[in-house]
N, C-alpha and C. Protein backbone atom coordinates (compact mmCIF):
# COMPACT_ATOMS: atom_id res chain seq x y z
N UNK A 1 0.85 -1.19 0.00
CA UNK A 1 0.00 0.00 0.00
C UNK A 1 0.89 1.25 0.00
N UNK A 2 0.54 2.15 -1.15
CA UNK A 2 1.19 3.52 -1.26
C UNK A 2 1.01 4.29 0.12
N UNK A 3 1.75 4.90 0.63
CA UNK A 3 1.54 5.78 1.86
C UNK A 3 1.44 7.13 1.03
N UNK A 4 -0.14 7.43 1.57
CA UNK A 4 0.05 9.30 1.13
C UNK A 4 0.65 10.30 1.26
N UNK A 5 0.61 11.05 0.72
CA UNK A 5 1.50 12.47 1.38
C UNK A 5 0.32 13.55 1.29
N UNK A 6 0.48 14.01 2.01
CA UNK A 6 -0.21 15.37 2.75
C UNK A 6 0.53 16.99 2.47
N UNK A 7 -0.01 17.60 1.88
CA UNK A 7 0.48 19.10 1.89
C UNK A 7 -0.39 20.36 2.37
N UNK A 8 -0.29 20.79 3.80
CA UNK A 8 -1.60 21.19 4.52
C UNK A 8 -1.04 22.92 4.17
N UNK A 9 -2.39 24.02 3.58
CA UNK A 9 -1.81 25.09 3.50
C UNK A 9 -2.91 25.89 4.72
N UNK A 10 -2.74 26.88 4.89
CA UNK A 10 -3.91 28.03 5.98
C UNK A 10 -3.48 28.90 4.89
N UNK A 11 -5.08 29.18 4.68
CA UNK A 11 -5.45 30.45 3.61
C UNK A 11 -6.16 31.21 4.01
N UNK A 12 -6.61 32.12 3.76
CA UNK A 12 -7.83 33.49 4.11
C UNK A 12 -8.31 33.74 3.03
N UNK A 13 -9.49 32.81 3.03
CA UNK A 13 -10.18 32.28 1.89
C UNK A 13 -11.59 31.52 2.74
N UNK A 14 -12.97 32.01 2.29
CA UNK A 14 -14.02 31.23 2.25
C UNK A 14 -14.40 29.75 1.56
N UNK A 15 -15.08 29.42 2.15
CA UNK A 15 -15.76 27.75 1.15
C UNK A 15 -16.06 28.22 -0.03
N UNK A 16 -16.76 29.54 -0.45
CA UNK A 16 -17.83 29.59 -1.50
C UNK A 16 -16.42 30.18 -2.67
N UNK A 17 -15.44 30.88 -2.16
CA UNK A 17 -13.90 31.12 -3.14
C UNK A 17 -13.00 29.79 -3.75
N UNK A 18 -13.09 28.92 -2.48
CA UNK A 18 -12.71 27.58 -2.65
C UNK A 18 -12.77 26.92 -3.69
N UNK A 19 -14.24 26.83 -3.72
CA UNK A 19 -15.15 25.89 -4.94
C UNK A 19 -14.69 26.59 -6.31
N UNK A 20 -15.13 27.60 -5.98
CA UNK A 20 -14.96 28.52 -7.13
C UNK A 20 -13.56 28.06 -8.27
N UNK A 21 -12.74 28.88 -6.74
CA UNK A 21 -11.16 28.29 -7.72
C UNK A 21 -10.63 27.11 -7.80
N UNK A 22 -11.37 26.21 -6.94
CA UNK A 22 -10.66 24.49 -7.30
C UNK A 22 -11.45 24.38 -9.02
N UNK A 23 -12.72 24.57 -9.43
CA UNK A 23 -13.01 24.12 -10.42
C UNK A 23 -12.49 24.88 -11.49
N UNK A 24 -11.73 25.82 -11.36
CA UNK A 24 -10.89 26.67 -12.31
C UNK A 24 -9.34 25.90 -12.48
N UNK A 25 -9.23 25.31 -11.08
CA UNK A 25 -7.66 24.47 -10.63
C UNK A 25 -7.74 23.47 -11.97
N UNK A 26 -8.99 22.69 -11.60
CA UNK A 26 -8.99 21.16 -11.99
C UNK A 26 -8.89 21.16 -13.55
N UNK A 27 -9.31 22.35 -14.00
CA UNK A 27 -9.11 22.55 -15.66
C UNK A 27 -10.00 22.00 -16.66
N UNK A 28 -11.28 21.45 -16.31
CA UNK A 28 -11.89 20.25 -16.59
C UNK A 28 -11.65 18.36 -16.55
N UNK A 29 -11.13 18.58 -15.58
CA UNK A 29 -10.55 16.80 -15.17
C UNK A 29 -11.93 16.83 -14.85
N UNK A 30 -11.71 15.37 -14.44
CA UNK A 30 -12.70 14.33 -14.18
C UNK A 30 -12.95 14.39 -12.76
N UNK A 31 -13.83 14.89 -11.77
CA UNK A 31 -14.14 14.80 -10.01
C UNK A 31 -14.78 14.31 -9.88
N UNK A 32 -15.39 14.34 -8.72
CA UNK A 32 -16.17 14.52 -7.83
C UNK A 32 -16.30 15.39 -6.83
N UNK A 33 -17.42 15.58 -5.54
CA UNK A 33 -17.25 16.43 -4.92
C UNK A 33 -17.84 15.80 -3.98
N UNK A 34 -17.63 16.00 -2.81
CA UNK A 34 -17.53 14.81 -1.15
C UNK A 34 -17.70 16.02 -0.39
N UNK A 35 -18.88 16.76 0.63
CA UNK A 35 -18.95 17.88 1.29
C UNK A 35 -18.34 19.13 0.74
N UNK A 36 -17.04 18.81 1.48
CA UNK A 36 -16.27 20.26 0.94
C UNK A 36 -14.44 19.87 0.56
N UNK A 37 -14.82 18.56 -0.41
CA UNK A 37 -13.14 18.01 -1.05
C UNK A 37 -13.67 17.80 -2.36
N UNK A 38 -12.78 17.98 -3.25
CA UNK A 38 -12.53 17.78 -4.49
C UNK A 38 -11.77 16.19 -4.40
N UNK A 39 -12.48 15.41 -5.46
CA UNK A 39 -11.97 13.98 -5.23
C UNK A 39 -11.54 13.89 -6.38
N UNK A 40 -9.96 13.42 -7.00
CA UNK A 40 -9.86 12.98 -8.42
C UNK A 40 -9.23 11.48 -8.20
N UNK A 41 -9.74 10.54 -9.05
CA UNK A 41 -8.91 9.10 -9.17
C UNK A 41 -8.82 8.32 -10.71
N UNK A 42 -7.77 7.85 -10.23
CA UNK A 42 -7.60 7.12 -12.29
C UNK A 42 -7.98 5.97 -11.44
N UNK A 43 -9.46 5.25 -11.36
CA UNK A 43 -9.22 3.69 -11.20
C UNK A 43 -8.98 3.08 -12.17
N UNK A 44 -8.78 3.53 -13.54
CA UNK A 44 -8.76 2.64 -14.61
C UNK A 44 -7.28 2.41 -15.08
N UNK A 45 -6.32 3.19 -14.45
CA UNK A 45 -5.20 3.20 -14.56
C UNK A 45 -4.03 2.78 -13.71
N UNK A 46 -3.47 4.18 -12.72
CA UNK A 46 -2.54 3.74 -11.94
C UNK A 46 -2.52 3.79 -10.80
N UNK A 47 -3.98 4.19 -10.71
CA UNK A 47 -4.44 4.10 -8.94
C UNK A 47 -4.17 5.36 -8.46
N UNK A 48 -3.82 6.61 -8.99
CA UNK A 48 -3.42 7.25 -8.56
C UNK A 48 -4.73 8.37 -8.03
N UNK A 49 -4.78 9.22 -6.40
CA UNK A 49 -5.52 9.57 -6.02
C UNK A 49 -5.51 10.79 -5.32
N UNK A 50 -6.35 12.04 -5.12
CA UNK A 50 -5.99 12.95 -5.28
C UNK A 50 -7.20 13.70 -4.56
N UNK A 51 -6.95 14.29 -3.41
CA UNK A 51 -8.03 14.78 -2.25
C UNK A 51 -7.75 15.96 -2.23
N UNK A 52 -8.46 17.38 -2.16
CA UNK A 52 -8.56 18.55 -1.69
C UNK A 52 -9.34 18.96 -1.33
N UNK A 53 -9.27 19.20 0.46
CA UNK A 53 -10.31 19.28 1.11
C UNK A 53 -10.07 20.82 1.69
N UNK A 54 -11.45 21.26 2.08
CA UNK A 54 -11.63 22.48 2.69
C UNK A 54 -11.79 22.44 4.33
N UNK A 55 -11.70 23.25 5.05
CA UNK A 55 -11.65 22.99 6.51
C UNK A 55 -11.87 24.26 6.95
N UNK A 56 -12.75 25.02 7.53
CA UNK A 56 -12.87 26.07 7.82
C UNK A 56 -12.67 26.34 9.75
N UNK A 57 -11.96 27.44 9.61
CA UNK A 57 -11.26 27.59 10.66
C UNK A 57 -11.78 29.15 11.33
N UNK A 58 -11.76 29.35 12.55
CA UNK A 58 -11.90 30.70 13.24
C UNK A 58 -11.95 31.57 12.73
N UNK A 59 -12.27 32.71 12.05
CA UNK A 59 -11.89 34.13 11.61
C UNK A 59 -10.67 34.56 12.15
N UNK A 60 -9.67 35.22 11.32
CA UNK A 60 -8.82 36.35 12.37
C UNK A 60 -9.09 37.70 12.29
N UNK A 61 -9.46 38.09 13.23
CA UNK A 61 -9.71 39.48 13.53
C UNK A 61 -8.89 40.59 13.48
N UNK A 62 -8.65 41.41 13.18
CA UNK A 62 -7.43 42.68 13.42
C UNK A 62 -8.60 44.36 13.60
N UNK A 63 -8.21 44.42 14.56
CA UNK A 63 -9.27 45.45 14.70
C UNK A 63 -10.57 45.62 14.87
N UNK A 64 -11.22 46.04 13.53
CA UNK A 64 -12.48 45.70 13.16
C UNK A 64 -12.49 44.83 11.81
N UNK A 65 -11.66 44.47 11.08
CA UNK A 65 -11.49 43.62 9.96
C UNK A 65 -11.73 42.11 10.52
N UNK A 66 -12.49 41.48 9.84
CA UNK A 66 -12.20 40.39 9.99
C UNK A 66 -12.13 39.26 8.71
N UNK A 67 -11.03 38.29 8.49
CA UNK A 67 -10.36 37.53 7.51
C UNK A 67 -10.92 36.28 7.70
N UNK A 68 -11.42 35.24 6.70
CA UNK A 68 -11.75 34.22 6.98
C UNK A 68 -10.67 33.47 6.86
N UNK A 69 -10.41 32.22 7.28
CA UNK A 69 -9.38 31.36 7.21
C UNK A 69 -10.04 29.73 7.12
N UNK A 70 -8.87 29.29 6.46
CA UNK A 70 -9.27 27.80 6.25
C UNK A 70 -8.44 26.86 6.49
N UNK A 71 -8.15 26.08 6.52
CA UNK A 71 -7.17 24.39 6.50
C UNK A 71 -7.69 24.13 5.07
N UNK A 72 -6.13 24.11 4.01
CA UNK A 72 -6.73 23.01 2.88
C UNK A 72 -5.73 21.91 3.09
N UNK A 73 -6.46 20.91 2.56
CA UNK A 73 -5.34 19.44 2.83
C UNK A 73 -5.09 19.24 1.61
N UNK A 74 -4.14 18.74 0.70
CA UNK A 74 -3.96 18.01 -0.29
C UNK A 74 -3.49 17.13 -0.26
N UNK A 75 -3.84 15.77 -0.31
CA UNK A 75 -3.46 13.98 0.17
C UNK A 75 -3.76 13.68 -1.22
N UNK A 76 -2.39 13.57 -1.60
CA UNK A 76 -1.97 12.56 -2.97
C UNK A 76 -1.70 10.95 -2.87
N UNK A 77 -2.19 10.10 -3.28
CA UNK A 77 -1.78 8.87 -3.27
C UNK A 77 -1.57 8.50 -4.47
N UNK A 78 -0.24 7.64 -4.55
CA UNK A 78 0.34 7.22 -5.60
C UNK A 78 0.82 8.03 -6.92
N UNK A 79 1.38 9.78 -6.20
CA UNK A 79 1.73 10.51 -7.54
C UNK A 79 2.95 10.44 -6.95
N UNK A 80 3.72 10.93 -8.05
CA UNK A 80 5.57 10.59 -7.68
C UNK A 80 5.53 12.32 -7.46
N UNK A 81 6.67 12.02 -7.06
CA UNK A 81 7.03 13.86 -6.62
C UNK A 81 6.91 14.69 -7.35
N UNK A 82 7.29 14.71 -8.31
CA UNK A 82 7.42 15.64 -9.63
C UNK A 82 5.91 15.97 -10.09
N UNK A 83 4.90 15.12 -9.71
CA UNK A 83 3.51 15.15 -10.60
C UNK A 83 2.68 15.95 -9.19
N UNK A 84 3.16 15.39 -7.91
CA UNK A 84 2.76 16.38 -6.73
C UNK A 84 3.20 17.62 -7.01
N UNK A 85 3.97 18.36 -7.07
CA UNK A 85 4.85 19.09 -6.84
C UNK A 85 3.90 20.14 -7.60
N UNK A 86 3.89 19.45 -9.41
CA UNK A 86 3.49 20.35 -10.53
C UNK A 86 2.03 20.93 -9.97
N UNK A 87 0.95 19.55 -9.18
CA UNK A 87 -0.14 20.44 -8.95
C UNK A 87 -0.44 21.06 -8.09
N UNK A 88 0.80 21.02 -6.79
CA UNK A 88 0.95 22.07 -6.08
C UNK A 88 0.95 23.65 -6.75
N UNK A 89 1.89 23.78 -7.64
CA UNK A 89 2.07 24.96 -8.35
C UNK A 89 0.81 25.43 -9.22
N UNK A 90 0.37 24.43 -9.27
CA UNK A 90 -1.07 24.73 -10.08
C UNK A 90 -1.97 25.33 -9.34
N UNK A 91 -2.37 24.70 -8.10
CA UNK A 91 -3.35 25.23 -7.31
C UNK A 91 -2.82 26.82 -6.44
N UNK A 92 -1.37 27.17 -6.68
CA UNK A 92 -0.88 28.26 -6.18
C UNK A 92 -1.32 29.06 -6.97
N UNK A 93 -0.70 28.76 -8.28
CA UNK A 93 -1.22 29.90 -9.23
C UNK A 93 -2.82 30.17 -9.09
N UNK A 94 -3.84 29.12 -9.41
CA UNK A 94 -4.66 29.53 -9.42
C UNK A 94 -5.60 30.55 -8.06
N UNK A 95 -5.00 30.24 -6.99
CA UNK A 95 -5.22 30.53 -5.43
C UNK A 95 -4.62 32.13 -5.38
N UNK A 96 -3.32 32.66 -6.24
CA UNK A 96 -2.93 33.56 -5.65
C UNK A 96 -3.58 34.82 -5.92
N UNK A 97 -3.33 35.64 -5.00
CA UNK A 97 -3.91 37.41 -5.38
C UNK A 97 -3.23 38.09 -5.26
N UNK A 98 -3.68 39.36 -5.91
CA UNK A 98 -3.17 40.23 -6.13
C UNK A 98 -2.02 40.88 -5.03
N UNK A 99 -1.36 41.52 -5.18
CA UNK A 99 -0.25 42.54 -4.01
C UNK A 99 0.50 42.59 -4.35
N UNK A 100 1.49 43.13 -3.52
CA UNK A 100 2.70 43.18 -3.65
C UNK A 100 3.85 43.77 -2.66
């Protein structure tokens, strides 16, 4: 049995932004959707499996502002590093904003 790997980020980001930009992430692949995770799997292939889940966490407050925050998990099973890695960068790009 493949042991997963896990890549946990904290964002300041809502559920309803989430959705939004995972289905912009996924590019038109093949999902599903499980509460609040994006599910991708090749069973027809190499087994390979692919979780991004949402987790909503406390607000942080500063003042009178307040930021939503989340836990996302990404639990890859059976991608080699290089194929993790790439859709790490994928979901960055698509996740990032504006500043500077």
């Amino acid at each position: 049995m493949v042991k997963p790997v896990v890549v946990e980020k904290e964002m300041g980001i809502n559920e309803a932004e989430f959705f939004r930009n995972m289905r912009r992430t996924l590019e038109g692949r093949d999902h599903r959707v499980e509460g609040t995770a994006f599910i991708l799997e090749d069973n027809g292939g190499d087994g390979c499996r692919l979780e991004v889940a949402f987790e909503a966490q406390p607000p942080r407050t500063i003042a009178l502002l307040s930021v939503p925050v989340a836990k996302i998990s990404l639990t890859f099973t059976g991608y080699d590093k290089a194929d993790r890695q790439a859709f790490v960068d994928l979901f960055d790009r698509h996740f990032q904003r504006g500043g500077g």
